[in-house]
Structures are given as structure tokens and as C-alpha cells.
PDB file of N, CA and C in Angstrom:
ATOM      1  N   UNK A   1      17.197  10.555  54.100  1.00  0.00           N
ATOM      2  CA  UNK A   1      16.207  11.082  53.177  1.00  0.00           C
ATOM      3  C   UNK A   1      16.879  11.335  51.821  1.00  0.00           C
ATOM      4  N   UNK A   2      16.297  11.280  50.483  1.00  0.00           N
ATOM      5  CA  UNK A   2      16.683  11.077  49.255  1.00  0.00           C
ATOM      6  C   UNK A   2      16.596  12.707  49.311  1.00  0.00           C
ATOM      7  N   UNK A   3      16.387  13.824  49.587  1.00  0.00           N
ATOM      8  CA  UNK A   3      16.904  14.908  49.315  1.00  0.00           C
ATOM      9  C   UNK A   3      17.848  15.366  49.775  1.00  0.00           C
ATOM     10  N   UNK A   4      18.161  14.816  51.225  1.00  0.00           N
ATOM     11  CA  UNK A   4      19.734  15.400  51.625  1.00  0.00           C
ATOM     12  C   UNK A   4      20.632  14.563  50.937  1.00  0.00           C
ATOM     13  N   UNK A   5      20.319  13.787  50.196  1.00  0.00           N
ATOM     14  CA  UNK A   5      21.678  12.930  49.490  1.00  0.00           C
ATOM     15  C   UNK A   5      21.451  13.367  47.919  1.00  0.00           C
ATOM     16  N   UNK A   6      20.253  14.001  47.651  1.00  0.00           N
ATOM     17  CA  UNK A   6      20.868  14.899  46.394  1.00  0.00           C
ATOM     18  C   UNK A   6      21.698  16.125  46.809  1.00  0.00           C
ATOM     19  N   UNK A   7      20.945  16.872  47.855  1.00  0.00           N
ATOM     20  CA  UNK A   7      21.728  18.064  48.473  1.00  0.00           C
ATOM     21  C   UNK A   7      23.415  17.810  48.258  1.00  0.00           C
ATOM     22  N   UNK A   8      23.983  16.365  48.668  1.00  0.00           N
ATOM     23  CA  UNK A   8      25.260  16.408  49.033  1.00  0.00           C
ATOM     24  C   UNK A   8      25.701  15.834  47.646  1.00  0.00           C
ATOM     25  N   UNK A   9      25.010  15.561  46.813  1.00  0.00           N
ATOM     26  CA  UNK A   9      25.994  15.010  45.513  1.00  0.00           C
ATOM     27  C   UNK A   9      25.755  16.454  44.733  1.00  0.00           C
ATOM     28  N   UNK A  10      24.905  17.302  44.843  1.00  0.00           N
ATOM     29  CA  UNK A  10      24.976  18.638  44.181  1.00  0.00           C
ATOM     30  C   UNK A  10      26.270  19.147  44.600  1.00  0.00           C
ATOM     31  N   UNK A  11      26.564  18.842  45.963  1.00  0.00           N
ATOM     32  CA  UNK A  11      27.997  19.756  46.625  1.00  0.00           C
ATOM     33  C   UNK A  11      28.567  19.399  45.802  1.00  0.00           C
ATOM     34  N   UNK A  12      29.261  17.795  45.557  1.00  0.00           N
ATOM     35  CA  UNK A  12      30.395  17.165  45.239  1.00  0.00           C
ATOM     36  C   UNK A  12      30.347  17.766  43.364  1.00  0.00           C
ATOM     37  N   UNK A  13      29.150  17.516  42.822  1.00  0.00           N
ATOM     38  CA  UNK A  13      29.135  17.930  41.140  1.00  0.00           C
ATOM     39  C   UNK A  13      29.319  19.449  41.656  1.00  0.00           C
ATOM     40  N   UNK A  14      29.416  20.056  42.229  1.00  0.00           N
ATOM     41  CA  UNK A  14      29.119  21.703  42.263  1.00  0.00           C
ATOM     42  C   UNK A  14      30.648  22.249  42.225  1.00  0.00           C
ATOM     43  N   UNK A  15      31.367  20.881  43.258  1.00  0.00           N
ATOM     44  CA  UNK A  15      32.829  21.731  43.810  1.00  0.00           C
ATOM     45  C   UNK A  15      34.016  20.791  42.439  1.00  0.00           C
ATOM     46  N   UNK A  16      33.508  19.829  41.612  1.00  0.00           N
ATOM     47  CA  UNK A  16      34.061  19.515  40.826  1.00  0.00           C
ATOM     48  C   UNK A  16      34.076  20.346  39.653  1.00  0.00           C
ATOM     49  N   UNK A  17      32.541  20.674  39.254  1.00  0.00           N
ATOM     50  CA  UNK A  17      32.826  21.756  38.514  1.00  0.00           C
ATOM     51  C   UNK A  17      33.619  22.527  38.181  1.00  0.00           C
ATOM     52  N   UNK A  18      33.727  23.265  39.428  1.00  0.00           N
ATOM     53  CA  UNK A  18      34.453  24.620  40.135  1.00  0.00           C
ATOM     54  C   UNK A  18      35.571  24.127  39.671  1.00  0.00           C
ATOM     55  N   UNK A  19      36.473  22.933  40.268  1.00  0.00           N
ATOM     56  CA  UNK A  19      37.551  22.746  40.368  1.00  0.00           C
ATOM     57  C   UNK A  19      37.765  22.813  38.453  1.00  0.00           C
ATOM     58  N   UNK A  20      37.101  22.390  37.259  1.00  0.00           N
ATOM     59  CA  UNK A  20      37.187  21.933  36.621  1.00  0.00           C
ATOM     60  C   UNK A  20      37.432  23.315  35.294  1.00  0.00           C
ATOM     61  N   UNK A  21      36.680  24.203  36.068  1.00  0.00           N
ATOM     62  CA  UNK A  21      36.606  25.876  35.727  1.00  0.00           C
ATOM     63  C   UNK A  21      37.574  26.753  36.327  1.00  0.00           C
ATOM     64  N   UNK A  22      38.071  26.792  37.565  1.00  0.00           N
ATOM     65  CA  UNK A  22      39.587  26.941  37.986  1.00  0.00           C
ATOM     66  C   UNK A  22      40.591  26.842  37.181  1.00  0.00           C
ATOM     67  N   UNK A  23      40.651  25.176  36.642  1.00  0.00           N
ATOM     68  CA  UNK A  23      41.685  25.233  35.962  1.00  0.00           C
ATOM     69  C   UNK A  23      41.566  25.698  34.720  1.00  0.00           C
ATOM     70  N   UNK A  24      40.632  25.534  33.608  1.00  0.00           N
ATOM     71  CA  UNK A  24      40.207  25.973  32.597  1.00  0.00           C
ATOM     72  C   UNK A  24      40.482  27.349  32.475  1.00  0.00           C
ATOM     73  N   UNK A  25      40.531  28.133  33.411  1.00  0.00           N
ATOM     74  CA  UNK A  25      40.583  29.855  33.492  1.00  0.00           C
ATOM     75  C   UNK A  25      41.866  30.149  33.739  1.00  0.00           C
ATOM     76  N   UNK A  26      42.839  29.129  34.526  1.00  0.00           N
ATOM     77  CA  UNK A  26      43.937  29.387  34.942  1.00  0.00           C
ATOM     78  C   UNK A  26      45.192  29.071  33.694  1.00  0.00           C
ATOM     79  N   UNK A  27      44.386  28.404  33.075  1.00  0.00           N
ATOM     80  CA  UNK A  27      45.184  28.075  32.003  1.00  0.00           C
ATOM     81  C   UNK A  27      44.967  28.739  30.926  1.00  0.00           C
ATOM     82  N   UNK A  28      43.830  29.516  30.751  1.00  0.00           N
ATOM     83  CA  UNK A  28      43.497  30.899  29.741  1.00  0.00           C
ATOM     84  C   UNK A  28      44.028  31.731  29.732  1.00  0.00           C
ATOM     85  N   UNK A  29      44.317  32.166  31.271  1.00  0.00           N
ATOM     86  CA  UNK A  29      45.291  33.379  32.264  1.00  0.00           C
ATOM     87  C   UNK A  29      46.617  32.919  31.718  1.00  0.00           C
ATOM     88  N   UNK A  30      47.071  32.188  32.199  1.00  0.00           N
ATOM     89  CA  UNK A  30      49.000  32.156  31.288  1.00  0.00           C
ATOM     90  C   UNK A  30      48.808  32.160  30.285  1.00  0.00           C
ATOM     91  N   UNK A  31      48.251  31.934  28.981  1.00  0.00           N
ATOM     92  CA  UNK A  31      48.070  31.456  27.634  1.00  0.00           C
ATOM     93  C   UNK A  31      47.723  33.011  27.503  1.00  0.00           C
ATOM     94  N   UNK A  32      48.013  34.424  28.371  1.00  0.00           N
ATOM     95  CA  UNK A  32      47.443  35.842  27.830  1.00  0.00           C
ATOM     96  C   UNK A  32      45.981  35.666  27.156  1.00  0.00           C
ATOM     97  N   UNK A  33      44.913  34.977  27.244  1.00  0.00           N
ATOM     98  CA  UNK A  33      43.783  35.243  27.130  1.00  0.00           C
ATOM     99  C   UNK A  33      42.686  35.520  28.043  1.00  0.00           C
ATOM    100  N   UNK A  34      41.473  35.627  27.384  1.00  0.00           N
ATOM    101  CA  UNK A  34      40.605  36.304  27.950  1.00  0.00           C
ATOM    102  C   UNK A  34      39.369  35.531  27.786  1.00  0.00           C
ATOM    103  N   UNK A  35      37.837  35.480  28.334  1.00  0.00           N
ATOM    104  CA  UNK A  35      37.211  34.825  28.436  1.00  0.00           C
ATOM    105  C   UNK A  35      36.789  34.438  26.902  1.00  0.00           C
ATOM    106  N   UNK A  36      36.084  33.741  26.777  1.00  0.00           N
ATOM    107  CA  UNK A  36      35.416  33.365  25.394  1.00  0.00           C
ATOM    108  C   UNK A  36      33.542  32.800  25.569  1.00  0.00           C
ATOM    109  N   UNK A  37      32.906  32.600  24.754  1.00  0.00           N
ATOM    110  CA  UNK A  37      31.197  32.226  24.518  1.00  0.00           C
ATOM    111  C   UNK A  37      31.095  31.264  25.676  1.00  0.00           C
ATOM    112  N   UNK A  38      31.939  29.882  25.370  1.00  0.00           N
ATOM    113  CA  UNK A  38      32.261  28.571  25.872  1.00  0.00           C
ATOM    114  C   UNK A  38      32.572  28.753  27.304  1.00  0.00           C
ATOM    115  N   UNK A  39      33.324  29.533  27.699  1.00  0.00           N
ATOM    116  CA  UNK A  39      33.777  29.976  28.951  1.00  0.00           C
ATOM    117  C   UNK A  39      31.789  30.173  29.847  1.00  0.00           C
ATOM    118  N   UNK A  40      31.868  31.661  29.354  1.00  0.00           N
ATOM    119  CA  UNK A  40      30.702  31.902  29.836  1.00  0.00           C
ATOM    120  C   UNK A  40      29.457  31.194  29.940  1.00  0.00           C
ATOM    121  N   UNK A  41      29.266  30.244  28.901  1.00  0.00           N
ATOM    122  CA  UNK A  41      28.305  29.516  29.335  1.00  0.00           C
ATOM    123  C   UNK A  41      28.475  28.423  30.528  1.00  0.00           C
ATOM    124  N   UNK A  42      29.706  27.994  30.386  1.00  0.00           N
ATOM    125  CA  UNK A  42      30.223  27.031  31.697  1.00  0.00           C
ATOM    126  C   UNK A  42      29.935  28.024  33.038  1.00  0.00           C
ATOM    127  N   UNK A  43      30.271  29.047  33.101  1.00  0.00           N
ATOM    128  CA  UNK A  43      29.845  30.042  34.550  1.00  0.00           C
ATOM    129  C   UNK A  43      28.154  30.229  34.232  1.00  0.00           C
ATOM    130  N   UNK A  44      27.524  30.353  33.304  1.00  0.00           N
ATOM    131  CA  UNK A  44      26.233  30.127  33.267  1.00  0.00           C
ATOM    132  C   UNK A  44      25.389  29.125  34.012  1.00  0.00           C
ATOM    133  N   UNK A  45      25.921  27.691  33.444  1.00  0.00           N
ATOM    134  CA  UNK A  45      26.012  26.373  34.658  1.00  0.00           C
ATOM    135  C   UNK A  45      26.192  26.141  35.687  1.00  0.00           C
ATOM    136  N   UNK A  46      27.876  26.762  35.827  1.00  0.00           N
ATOM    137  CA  UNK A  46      27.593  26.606  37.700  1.00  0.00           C
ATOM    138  C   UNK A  46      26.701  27.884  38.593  1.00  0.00           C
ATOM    139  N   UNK A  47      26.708  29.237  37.707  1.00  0.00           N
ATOM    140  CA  UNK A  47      25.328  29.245  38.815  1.00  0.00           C
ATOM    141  C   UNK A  47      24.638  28.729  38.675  1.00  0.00           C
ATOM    142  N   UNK A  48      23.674  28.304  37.790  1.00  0.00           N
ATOM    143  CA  UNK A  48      22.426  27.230  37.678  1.00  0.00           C
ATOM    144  C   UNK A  48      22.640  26.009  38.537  1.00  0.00           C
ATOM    145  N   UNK A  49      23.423  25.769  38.371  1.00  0.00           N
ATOM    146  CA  UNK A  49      23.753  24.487  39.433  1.00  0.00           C
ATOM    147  C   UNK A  49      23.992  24.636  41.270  1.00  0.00           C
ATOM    148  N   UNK A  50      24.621  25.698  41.270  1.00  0.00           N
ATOM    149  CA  UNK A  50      24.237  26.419  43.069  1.00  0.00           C
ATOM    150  C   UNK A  50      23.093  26.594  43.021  1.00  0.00           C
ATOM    151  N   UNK A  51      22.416  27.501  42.076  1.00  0.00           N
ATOM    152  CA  UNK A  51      21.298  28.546  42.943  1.00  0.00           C
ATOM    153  C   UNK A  51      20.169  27.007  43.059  1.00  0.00           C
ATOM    154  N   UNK A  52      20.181  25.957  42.338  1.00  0.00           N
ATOM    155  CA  UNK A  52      19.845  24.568  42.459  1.00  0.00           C
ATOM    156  C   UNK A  52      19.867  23.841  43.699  1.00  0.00           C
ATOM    157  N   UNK A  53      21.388  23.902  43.917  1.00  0.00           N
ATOM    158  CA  UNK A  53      21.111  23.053  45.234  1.00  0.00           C
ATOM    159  C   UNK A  53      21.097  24.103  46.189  1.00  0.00           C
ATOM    160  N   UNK A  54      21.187  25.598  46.315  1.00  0.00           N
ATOM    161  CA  UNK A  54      20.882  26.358  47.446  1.00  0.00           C
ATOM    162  C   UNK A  54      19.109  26.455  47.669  1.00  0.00           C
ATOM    163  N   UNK A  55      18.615  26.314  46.101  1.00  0.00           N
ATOM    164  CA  UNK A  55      17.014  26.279  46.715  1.00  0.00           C
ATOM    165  C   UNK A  55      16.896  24.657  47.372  1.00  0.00           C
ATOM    166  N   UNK A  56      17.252  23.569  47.075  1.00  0.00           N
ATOM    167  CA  UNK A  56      17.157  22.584  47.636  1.00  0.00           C
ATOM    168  C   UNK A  56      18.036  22.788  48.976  1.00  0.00           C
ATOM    169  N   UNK A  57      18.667  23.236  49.336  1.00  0.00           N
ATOM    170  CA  UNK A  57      19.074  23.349  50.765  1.00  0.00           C
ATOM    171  C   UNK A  57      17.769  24.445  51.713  1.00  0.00           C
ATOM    172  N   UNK A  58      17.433  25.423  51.098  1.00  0.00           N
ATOM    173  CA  UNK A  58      16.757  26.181  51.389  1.00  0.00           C
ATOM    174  C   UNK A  58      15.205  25.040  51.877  1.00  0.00           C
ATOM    175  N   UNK A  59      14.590  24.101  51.011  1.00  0.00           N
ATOM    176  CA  UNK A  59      13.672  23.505  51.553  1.00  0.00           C
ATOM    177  C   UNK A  59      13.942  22.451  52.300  1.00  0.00           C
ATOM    178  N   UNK A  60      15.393  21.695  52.127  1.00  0.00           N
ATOM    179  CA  UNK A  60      15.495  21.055  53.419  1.00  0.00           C
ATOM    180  C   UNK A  60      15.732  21.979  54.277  1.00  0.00           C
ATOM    181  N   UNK A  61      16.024  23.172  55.055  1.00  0.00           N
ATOM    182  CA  UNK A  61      16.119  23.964  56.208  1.00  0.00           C
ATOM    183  C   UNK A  61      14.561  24.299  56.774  1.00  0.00           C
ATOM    184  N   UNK A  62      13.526  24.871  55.957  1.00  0.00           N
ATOM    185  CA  UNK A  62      12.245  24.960  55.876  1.00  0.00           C
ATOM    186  C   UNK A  62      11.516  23.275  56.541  1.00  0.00           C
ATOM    187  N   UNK A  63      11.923  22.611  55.795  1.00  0.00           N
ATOM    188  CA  UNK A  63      11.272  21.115  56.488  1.00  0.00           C
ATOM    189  C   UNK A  63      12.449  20.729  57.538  1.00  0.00           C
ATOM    190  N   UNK A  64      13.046  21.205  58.325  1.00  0.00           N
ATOM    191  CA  UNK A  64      13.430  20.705  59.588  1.00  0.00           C
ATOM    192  C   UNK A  64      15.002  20.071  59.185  1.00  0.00           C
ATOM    193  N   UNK A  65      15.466  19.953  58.749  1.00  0.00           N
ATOM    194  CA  UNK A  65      16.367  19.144  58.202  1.00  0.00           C
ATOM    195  C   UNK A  65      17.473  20.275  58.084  1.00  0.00           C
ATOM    196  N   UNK A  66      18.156  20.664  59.426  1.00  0.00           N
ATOM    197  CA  UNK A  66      19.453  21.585  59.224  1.00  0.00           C
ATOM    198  C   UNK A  66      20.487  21.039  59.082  1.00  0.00           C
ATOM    199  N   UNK A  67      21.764  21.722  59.099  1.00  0.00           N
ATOM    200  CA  UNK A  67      23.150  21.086  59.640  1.00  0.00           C
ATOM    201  C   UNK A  67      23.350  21.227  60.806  1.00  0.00           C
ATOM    202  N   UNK A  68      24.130  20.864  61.053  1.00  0.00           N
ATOM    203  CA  UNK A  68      24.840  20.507  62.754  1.00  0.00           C
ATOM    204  C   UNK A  68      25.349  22.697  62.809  1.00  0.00           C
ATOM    205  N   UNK A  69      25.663  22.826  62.287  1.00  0.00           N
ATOM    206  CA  UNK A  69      26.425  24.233  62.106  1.00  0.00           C
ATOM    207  C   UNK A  69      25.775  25.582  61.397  1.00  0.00           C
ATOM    208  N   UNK A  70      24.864  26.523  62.171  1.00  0.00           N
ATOM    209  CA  UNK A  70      24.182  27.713  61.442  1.00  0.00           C
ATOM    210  C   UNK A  70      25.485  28.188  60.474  1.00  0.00           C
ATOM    211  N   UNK A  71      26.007  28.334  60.785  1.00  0.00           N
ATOM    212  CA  UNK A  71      27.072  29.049  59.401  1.00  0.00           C
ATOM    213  C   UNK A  71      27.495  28.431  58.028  1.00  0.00           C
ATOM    214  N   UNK A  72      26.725  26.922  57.877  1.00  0.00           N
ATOM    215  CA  UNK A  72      26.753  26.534  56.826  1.00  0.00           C
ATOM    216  C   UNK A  72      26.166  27.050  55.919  1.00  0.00           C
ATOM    217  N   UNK A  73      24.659  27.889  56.158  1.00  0.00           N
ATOM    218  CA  UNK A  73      24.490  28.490  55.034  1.00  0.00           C
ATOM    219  C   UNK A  73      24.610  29.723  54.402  1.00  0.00           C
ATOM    220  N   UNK A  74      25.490  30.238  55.160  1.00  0.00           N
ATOM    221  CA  UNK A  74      26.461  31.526  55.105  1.00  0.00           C
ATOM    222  C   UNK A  74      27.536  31.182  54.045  1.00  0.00           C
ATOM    223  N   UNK A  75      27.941  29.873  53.849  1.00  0.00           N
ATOM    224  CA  UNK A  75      28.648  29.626  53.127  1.00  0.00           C
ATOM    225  C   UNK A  75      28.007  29.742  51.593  1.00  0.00           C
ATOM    226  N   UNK A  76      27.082  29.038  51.902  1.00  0.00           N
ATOM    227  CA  UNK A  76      26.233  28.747  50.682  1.00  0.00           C
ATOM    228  C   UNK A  76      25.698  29.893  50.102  1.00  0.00           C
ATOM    229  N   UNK A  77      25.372  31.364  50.690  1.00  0.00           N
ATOM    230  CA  UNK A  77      25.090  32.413  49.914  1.00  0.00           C
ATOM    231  C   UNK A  77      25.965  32.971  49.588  1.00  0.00           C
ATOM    232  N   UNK A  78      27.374  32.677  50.521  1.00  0.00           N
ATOM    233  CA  UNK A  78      28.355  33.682  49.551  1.00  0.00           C
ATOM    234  C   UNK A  78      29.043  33.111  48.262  1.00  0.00           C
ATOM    235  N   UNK A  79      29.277  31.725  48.559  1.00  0.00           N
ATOM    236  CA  UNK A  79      29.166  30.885  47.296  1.00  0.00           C
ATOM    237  C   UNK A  79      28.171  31.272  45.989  1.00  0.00           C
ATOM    238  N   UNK A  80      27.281  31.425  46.163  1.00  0.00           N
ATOM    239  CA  UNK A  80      26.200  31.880  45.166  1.00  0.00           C
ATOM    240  C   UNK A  80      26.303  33.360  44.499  1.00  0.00           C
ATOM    241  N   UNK A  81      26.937  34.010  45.581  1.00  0.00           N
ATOM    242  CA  UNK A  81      26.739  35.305  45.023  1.00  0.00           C
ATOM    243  C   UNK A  81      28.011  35.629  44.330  1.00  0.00           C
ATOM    244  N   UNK A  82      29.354  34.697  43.933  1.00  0.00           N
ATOM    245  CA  UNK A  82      30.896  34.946  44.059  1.00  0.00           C
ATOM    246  C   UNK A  82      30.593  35.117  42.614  1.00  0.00           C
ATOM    247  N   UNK A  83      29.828  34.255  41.756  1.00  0.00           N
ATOM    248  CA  UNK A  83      30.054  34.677  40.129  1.00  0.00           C
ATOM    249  C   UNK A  83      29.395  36.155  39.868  1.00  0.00           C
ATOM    250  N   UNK A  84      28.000  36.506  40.014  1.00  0.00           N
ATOM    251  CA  UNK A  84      27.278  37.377  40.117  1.00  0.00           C
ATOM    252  C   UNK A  84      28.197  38.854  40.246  1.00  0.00           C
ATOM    253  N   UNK A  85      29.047  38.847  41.583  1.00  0.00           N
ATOM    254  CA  UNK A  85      29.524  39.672  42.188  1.00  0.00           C
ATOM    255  C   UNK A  85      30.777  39.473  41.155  1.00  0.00           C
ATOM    256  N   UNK A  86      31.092  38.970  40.937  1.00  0.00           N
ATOM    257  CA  UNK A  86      32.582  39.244  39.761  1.00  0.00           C
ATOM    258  C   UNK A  86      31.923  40.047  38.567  1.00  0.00           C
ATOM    259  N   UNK A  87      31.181  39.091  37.619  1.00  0.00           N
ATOM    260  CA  UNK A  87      30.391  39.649  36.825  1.00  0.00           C
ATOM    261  C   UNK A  87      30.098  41.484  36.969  1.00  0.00           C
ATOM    262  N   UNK A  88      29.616  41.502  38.068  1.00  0.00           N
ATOM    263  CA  UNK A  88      29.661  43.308  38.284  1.00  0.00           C
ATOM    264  C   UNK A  88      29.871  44.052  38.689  1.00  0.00           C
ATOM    265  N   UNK A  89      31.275  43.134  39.075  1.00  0.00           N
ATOM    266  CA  UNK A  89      32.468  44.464  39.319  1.00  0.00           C
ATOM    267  C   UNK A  89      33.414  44.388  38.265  1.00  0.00           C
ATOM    268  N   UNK A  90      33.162  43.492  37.569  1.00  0.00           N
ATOM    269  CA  UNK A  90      34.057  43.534  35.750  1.00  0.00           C
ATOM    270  C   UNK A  90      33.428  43.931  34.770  1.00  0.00           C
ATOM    271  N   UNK A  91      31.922  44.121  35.199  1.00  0.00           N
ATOM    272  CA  UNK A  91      31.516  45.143  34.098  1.00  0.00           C
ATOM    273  C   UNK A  91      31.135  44.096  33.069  1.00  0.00           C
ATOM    274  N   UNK A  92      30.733  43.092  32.852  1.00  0.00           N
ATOM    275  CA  UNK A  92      30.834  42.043  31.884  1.00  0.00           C
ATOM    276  C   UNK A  92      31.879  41.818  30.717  1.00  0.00           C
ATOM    277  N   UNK A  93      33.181  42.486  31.034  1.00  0.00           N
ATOM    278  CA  UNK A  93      34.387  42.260  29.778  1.00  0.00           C
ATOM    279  C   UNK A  93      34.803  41.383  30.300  1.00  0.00           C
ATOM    280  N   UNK A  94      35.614  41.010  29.097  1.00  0.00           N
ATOM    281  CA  UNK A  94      36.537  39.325  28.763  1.00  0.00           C
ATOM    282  C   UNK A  94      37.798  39.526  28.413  1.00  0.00           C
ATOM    283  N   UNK A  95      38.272  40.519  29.389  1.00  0.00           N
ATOM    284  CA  UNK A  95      39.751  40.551  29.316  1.00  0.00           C
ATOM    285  C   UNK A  95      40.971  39.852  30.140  1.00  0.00           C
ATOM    286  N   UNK A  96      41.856  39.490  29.944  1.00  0.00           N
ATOM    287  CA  UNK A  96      42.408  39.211  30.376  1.00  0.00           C
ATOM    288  C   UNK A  96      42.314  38.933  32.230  1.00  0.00           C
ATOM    289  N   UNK A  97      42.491  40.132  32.426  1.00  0.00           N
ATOM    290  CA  UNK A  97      42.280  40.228  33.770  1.00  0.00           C
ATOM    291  C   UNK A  97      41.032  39.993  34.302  1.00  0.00           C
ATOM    292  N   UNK A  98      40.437  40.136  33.681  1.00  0.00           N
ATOM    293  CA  UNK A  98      38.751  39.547  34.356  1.00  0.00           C
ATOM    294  C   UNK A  98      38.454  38.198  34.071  1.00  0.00           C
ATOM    295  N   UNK A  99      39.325  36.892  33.465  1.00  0.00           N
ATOM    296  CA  UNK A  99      39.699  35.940  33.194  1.00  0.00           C
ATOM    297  C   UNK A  99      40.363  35.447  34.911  1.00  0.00           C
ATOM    298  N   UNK A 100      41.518  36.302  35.256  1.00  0.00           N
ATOM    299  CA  UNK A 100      42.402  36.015  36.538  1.00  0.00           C
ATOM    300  C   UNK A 100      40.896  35.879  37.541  1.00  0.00           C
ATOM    301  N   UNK A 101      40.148  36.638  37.558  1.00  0.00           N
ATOM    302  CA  UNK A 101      39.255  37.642  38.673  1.00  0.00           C
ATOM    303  C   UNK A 101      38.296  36.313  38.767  1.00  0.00           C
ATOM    304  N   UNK A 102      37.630  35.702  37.505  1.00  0.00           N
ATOM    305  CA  UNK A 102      36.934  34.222  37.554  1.00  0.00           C
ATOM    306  C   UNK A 102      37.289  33.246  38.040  1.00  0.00           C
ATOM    307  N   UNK A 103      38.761  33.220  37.658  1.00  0.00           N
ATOM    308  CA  UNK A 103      39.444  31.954  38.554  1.00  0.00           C
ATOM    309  C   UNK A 103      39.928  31.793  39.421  1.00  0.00           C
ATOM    310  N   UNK A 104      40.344  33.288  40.243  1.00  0.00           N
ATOM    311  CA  UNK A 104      40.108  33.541  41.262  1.00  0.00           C
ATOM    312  C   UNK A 104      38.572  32.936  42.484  1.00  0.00           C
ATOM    313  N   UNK A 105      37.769  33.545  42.115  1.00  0.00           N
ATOM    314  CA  UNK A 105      36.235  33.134  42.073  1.00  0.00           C
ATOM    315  C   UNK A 105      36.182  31.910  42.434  1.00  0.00           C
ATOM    316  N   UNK A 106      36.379  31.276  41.099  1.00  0.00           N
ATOM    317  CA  UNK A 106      36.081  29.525  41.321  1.00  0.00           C
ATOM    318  C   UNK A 106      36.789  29.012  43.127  1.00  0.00           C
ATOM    319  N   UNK A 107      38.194  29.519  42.527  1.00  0.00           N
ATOM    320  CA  UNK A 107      39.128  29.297  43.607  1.00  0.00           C
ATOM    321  C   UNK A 107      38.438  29.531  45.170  1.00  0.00           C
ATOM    322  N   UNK A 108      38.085  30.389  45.323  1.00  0.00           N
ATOM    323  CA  UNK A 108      37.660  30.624  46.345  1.00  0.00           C
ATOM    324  C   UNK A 108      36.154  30.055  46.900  1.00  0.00           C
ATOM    325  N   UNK A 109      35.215  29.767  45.651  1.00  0.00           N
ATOM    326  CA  UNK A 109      33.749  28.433  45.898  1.00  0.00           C
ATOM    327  C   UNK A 109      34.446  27.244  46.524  1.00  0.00           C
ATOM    328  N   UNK A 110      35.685  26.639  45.618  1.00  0.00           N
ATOM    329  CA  UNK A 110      36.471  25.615  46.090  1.00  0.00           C
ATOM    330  C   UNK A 110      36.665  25.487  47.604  1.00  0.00           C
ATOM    331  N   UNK A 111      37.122  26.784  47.941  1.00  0.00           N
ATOM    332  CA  UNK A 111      37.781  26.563  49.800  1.00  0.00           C
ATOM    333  C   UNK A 111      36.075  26.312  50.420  1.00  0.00           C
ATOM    334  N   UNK A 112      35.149  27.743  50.115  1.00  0.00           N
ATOM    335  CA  UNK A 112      33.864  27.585  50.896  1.00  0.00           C
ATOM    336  C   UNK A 112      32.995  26.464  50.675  1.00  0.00           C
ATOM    337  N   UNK A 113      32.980  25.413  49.162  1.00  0.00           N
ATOM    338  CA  UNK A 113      32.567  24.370  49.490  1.00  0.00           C
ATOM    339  C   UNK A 113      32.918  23.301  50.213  1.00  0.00           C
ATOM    340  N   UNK A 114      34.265  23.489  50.304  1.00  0.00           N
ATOM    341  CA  UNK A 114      35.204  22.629  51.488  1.00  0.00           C
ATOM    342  C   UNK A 114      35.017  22.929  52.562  1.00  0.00           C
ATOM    343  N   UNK A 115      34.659  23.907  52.681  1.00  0.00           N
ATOM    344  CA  UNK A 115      34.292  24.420  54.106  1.00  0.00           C
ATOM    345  C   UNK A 115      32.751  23.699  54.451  1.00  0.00           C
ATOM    346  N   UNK A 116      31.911  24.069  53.410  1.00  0.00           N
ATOM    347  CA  UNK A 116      30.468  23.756  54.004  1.00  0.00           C
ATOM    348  C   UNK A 116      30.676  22.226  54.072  1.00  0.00           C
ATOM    349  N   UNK A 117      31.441  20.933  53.495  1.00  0.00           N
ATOM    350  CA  UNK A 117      31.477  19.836  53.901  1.00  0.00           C
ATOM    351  C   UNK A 117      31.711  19.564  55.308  1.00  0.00           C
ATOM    352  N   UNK A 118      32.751  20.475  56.206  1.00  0.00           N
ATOM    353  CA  UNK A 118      33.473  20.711  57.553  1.00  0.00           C
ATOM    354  C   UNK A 118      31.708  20.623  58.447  1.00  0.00           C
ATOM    355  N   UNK A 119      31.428  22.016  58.170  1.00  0.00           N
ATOM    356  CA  UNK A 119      29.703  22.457  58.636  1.00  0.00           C
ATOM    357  C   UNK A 119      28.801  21.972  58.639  1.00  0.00           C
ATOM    358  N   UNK A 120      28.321  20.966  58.092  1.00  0.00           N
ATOM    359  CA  UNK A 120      27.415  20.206  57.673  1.00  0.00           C
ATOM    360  C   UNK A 120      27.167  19.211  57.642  1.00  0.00           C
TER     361      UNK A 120
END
């Protein structure tokens, strides 16, 4: 079906992203900086781009169309909620350390989208 094969190229653009914002942050982090406009709108995107393919996962689950594995979409909400949940426990500053705390973040969408490929 042409929606589970958008479902799975959302993964692949979702976890490239990530990977692509990882480094971008990790390299802000040694360079002693802190987030910037440009930054934030890129984390603007990739949630827009999860909470995207989590509602499209959400109606393939609704129309019958699961994974092999209930805990795949366990992955997928905590994935969703990892920027959100940084965001407010940093209070929305762009310091330094809340720079580490994002790319951290990414880092960790990275393993759970690797994971939901395993699940699914």
C-alpha cells in the first residue's frame, strides 16, 4: 500500500534529519555556542515532520495495517515527545548547554528510530 511506503520513507527523511541536526548541534557544542533562529527552526521541522508521519502511522494502525511488534509505537511517541520535552525542561534558552541537551535529543530519536526499523 502507497501509505505504508510513505510511512517508511518519512522514517528514513525523519532519522536523516536527526542525524543531520546531531551533528549540526554537536559541532555548535565544541565551537562554545549556543542555539541560534536557524537552529530552531530546523527543530521546528523535525517535529513537523514526526508528528506527520506519527499521524500517518496512527491511521495506518486505525485501518488495520500494524507492525509485526506492539512496541513500535511506543517508540514513536517517545520519539515525538524528545524535542517538546527538552524544550521544557530548558526553559526555552539557547545556551550553551541546552545546545549539548538538543543533541543529545537528536542522538537519542537516532537509536529509537533504529529501533522502530528492528519493530516494524
Amino acid at each position: 500500500m502507497i501509505l505504508v511506503e510513505i510511512h517508511a520513507r518519512l522514517a528514513n527523511t525523519v532519522l536523516l534529519f536527526s542525524v543531520i541536526m546531531a551533528i549540526w548541534g554537536a559541532i555548535r557544542f565544541l565551537r562554545k555556542m549556543g542555539l541560534v533562529g536557524s537552529y530552531w527552526g530546523a527543530v521546528v521541522i523535525a517535529e513537523i515532520l514526526i508528528l506527520f508521519q506519527g499521524a500517518l502511522g496512527v491511521y495506518l494502525w486505525i485501518v488495520g495495517l500494524r507492525p509485526d511488534r506492539g512496541i513500535h509505537p511506543l517508540y514513536g511517541i517517545v520519539t515525538a515527545l524528545a524535542l517538546p520535552f527538552v524544550y521544557v525542561f530548558t526553559k526555552g534558552r539557547e545556551d550553551r548547554p541546552e545546545m549539548l541537551m538538543y543533541t543529545v535529543a537528536f542522538l537519542l530519536m537516532i537509536g529509537l528510530i533504529l529501533r522502530t526499523f528492528v519493530t516494524g
